[in-house]
Protein backbone atom coordinates (compact mmCIF):
# COMPACT_ATOMS: atom_id res chain seq x y z
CA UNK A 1 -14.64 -9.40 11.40
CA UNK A 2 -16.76 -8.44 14.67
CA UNK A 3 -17.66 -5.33 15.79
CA UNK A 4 -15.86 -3.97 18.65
CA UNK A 5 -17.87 -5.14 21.88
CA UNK A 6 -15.44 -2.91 23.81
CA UNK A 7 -17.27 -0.01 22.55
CA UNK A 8 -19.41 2.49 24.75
CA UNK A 9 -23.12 2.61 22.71
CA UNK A 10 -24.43 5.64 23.88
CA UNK A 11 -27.49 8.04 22.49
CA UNK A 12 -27.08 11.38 24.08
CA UNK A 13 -30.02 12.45 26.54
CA UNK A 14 -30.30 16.08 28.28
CA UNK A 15 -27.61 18.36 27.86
CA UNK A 16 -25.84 16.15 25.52
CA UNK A 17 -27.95 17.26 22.76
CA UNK A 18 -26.06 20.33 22.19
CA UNK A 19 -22.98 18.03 20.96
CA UNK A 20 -24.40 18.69 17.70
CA UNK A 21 -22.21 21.98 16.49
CA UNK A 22 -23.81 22.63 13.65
CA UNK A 23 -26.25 20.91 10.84
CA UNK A 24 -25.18 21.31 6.99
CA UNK A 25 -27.89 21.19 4.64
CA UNK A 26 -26.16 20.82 1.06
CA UNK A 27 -26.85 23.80 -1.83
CA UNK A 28 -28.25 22.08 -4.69
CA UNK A 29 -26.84 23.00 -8.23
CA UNK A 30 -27.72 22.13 -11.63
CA UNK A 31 -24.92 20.95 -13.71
CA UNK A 32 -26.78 20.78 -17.10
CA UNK A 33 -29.05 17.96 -15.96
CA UNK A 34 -26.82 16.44 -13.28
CA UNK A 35 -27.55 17.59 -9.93
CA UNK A 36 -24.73 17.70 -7.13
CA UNK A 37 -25.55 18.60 -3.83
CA UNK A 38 -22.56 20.57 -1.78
CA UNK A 39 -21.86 20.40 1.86
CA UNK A 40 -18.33 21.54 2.07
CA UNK A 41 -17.06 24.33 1.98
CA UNK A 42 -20.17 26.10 3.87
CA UNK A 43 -20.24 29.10 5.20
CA UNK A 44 -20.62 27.85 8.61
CA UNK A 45 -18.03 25.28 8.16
CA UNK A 46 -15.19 25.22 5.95
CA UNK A 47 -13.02 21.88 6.82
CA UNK A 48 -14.16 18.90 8.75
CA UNK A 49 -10.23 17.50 9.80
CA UNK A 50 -8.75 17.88 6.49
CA UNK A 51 -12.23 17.17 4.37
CA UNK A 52 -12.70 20.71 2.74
CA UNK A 53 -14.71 19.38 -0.66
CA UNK A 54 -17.76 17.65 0.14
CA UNK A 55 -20.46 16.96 -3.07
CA UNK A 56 -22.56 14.44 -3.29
CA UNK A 57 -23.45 13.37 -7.33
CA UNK A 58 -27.06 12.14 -8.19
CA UNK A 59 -28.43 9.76 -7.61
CA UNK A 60 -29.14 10.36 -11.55
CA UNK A 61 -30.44 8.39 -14.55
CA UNK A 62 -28.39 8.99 -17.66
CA UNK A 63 -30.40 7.78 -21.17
CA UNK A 64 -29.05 6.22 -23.81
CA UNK A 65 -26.52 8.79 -25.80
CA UNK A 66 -26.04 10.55 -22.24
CA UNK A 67 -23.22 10.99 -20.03
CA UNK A 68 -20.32 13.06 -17.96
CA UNK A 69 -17.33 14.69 -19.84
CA UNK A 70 -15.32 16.34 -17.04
CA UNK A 71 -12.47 17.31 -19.18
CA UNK A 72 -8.83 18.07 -18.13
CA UNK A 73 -8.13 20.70 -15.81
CA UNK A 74 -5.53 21.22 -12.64
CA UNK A 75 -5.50 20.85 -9.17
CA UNK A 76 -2.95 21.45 -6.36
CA UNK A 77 -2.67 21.21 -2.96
CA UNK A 78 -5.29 18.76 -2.16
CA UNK A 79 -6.22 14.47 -2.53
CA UNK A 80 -9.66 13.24 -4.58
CA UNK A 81 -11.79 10.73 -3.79
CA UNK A 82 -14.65 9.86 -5.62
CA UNK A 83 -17.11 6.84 -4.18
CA UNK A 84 -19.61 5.58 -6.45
CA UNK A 85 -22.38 3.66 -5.08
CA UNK A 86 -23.66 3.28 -8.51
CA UNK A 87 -22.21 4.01 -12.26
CA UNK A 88 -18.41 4.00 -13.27
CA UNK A 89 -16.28 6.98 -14.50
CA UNK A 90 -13.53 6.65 -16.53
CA UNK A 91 -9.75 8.58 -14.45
CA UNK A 92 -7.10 9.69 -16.86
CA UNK A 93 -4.57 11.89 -15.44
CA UNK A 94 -1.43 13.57 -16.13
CA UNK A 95 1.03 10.45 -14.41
CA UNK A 96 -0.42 8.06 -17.19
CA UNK A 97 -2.84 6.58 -14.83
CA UNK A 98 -5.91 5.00 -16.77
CA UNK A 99 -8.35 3.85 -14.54
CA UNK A 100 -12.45 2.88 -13.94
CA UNK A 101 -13.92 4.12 -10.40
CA UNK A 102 -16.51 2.00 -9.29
CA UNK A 103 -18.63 1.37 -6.65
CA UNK A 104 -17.09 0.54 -3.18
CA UNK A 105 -13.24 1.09 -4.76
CA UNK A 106 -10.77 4.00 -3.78
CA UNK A 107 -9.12 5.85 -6.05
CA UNK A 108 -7.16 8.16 -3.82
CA UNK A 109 -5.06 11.43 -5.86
CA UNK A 110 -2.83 13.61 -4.15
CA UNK A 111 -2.61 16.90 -6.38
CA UNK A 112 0.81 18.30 -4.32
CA UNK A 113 2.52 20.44 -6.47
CA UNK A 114 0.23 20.41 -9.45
CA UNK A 115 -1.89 17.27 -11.51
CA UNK A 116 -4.48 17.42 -14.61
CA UNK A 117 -7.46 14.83 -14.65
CA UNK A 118 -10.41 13.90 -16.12
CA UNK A 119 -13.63 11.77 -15.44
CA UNK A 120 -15.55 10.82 -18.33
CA UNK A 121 -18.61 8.04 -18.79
CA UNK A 122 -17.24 6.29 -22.26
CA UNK A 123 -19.07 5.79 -25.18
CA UNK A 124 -19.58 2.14 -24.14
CA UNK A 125 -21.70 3.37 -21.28
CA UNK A 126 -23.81 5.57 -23.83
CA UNK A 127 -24.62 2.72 -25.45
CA UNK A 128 -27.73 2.21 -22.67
CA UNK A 129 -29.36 4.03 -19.94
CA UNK A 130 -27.54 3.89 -16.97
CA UNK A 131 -27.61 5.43 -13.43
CA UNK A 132 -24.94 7.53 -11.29
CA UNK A 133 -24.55 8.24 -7.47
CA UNK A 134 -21.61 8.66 -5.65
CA UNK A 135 -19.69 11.19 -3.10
CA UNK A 136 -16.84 13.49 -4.07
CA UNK A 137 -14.22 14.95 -1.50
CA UNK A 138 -11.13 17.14 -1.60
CA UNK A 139 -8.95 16.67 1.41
CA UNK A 140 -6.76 19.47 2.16
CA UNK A 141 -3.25 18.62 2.51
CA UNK A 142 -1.54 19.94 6.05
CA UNK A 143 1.93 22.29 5.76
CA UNK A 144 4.91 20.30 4.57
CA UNK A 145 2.68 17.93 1.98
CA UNK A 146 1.19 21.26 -0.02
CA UNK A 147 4.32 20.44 -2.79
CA UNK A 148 4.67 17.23 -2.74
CA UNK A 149 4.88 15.22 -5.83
CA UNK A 150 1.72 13.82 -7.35
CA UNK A 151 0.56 9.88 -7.04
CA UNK A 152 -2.17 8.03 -7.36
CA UNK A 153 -3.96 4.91 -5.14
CA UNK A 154 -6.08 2.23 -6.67
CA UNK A 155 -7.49 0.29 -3.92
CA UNK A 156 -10.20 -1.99 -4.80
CA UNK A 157 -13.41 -2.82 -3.21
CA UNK A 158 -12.33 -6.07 -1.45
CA UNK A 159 -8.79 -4.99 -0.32
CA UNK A 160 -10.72 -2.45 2.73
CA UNK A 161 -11.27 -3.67 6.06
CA UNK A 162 -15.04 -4.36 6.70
CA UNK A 163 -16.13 -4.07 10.71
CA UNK A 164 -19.82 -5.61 10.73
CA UNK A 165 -21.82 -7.10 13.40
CA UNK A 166 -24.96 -5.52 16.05
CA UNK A 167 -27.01 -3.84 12.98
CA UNK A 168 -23.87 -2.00 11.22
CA UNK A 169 -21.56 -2.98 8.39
CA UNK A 170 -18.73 -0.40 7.94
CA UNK A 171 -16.52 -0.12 4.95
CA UNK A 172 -13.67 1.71 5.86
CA UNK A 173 -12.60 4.14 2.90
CA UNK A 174 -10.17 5.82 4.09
CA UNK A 175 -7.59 6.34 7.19
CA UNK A 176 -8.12 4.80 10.69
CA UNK A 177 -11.25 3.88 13.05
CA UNK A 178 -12.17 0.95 15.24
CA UNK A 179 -8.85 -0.47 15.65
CA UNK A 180 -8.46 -0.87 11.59
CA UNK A 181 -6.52 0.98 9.17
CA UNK A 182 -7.21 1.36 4.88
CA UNK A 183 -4.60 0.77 2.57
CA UNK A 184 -4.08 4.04 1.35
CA UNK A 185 -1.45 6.22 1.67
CA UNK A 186 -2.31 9.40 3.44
CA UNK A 187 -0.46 12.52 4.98
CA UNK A 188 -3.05 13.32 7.52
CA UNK A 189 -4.56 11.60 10.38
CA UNK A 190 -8.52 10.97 9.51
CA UNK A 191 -10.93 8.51 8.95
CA UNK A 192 -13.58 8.11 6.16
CA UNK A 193 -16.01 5.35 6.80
CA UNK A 194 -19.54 4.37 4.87
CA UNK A 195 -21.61 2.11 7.08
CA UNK A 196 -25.12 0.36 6.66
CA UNK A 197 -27.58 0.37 9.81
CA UNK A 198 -30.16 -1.63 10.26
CA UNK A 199 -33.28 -0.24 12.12
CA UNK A 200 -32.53 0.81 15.38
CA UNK A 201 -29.15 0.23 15.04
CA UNK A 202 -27.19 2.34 16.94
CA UNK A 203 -23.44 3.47 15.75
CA UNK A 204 -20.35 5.08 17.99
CA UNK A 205 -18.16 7.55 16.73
CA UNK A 206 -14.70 7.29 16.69
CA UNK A 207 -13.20 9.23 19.59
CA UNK A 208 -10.04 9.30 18.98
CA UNK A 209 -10.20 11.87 16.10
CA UNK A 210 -10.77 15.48 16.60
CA UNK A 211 -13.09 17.04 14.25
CA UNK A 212 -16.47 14.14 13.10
CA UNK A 213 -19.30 14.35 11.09
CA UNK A 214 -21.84 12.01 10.13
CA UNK A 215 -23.72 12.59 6.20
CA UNK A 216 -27.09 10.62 5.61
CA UNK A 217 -26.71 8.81 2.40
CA UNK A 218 -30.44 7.18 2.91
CA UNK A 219 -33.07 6.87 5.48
CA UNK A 220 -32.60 8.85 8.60
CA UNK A 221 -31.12 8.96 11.89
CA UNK A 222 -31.39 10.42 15.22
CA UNK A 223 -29.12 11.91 17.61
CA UNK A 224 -30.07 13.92 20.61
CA UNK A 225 -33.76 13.27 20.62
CA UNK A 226 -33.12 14.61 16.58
CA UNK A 227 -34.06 13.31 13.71
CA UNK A 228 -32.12 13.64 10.44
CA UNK A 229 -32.86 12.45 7.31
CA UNK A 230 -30.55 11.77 4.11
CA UNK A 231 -29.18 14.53 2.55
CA UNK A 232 -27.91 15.97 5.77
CA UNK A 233 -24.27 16.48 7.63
CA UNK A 234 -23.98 16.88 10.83
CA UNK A 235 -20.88 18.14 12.91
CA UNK A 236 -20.39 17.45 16.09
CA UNK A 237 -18.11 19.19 18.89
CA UNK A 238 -14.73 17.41 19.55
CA UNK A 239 -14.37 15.48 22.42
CA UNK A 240 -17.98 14.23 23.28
CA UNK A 241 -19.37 10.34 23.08
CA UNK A 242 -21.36 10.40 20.28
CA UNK A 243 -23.77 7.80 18.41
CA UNK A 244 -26.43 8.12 16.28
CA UNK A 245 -29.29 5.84 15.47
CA UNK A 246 -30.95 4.39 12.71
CA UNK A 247 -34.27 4.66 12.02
CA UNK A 248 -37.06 2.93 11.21
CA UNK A 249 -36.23 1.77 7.93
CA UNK A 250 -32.17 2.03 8.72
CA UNK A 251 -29.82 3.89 7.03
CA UNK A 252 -26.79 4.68 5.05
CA UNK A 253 -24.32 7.05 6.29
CA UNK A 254 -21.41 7.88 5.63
CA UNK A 255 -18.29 9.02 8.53
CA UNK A 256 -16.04 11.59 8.11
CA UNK A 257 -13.54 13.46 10.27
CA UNK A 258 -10.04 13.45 11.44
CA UNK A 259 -7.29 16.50 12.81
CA UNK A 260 -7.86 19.71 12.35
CA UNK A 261 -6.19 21.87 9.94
CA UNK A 262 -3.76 24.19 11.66
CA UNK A 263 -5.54 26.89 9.59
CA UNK A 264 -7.93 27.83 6.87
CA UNK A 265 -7.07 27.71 3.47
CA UNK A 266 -8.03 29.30 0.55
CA UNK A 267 -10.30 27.75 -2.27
CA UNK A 268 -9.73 29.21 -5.61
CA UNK A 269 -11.75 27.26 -8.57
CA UNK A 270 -9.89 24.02 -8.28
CA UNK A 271 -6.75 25.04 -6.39
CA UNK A 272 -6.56 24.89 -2.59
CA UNK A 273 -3.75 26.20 -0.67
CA UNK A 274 -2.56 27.92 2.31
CA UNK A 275 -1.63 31.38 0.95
CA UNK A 276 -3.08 33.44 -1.90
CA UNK A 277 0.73 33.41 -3.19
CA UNK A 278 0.52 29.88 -4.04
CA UNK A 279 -3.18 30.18 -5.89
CA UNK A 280 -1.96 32.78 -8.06
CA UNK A 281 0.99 30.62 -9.15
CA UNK A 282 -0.82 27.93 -10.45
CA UNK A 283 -3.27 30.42 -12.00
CA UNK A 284 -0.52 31.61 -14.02
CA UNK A 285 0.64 28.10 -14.97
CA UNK A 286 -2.38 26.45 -16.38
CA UNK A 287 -3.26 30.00 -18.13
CA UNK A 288 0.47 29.47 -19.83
CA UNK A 289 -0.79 26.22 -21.33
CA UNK A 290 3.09 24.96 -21.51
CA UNK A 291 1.83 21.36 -21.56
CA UNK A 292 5.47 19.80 -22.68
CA UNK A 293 7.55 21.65 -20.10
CA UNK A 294 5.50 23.54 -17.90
CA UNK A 295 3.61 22.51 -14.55
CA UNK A 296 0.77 21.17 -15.65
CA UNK A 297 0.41 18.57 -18.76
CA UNK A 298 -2.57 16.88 -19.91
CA UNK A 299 -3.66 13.01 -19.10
CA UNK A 300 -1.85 11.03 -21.78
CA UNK A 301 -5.23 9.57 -23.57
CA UNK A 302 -7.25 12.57 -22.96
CA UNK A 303 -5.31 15.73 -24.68
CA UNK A 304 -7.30 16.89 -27.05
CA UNK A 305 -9.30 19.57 -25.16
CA UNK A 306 -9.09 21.06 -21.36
CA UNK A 307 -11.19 23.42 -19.16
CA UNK A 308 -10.06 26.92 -19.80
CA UNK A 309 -9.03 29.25 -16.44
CA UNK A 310 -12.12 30.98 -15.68
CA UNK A 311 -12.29 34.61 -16.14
């Protein structure tokens, strides 16, 4: 499929270099070995559209005996995606679903009213060393979708549109851009894109969204006279024609963005939601541990153990 000739390509010059709103530089943390690096939620920047969880895993290099043991625990109002661009985890949740992520696949879960998961690396993939990378998001769900029943979406790799031609090859993960549309089920208008740029290539953002950002995966762009290199988000004001460039050695970025929430919500360990009400409610049902008749149960597969409520 051909890029969109139809396209304005357009680098900012003068003024226009205040279209950035704001740059995000992700807080490291160490999770026992495994670094993650977290641009959403910042404190200059809660949601971008509905994205509201933003962490980006490794890259890593697991040795032999090594892995990731997420185990069970809850989550409501709010969809997963994980992306791997390398590795595999293993998705068990509380619907039955059994399922490997791997790179360039969608695995799309909408928490609604309450779902249990976990992501493990299996002892087949301890057999050898092995490496991880890949980007987690939470999308908050709008009013209306907050209770709706859980599901999951396995989509894989070659089932989403690819746009590729001047420089650019564009995966599109998630919602709509460029005249295409994924094949996942959504409640929210967005888009979720991750593109490869040659050097010098130079890449449009959507316009037809509200709220866009733009997170360097590798190399380094420019925007404004700016350069950015990976490990950087930037947000940029609604309504403006916006590109960026790639540099020298190109790039991998990744797109993000869509309408914006009608209001902030509130983050609470792994619960999101729109009032404190509905937080504490959940608290109270995964602290019950009724796992046969209450809210939550655990992933058929994966019940031996879960992650306590933190104190």
């Amino acid at each position: 499929m051909s890029w969109n000739p139809l396209l304005d390509i357009h680098t900012p010059i003068g003024d226009q270099v205040d279209q950035i709103e704001t740059v995000i530089v992700p807080r490291a943390r160490d999770l026992g070995g495994f670094e993650v690096r977290r641009a959403l939620p910042h404190g200059r920047r809660q949601m971008v559209g509905p994205f509201i969880f933003f962490d980006q895993m490794g890259p890593a290099e697991f040795l032999t005996g090594q892995g990731i043991d997420v185990r069970p625990h809850p989550h409501i109002g709010l969809g997963t995606v994980t992306y791997l661009y390398k590795g595999r985890l293993h998705h068990r949740d509380s619907l039955g679903t059994d399922q490997w992520i791997e790179p360039g696949a969608v695995n799309w879960m909408k928490a609604g009213y309450g779902i249990t998961h976990s992501e493990r690396t299996d002892e087949e993939m301890r057999e050898k060393p092995f490496n991880m990378f890949g980007i987690q998001t939470w999308l908050a769900l709008p009013d209306g979708h907050e209770d709706d029943a859980p599901l999951f979406h396995h989509s894989p790799k070659e089932d989403l549109p690819v746009l590729e031609g001047e420089g650019k090859q564009m995966r599109l993960i998630l919602g709509r851009a460029y005249g295409e549309e994924a094949p996942v089920p959504l409640p929210s208008d967005l888009f979720y894109a991750d593109t490869l740029m040659e050097a010098g290539a130079q890449l449009p953002l959507p316009d037809d969204h509200e709220d866009r950002a733009v997170y360097v995966i590798e190399g380094a762009v420019s925007q404004g006279g700016q350069d950015y290199e990976a490990g950087r988000m930037l947000v940029f004001r609604p309504g403006d024609s916006i590109s960026v460039k790639a540099g020298a050695e190109g790039a991998r970025v990744l797109l993000l963005g869509g309408e914006t929430m009608n209001g902030p919500r509130h983050i609470w360990w792994n619960f999101v939601a729109s009032s404190k009400e509905r937080i504490e409610a959940a608290k109270e049902a995964w602290r019950a541990g009724d796992w046969a008749h209450g809210r939550f149960q655990l992933p058929p597969g994966d019940d031996g153990e879960f992650i306590p409520l933190p104190d």
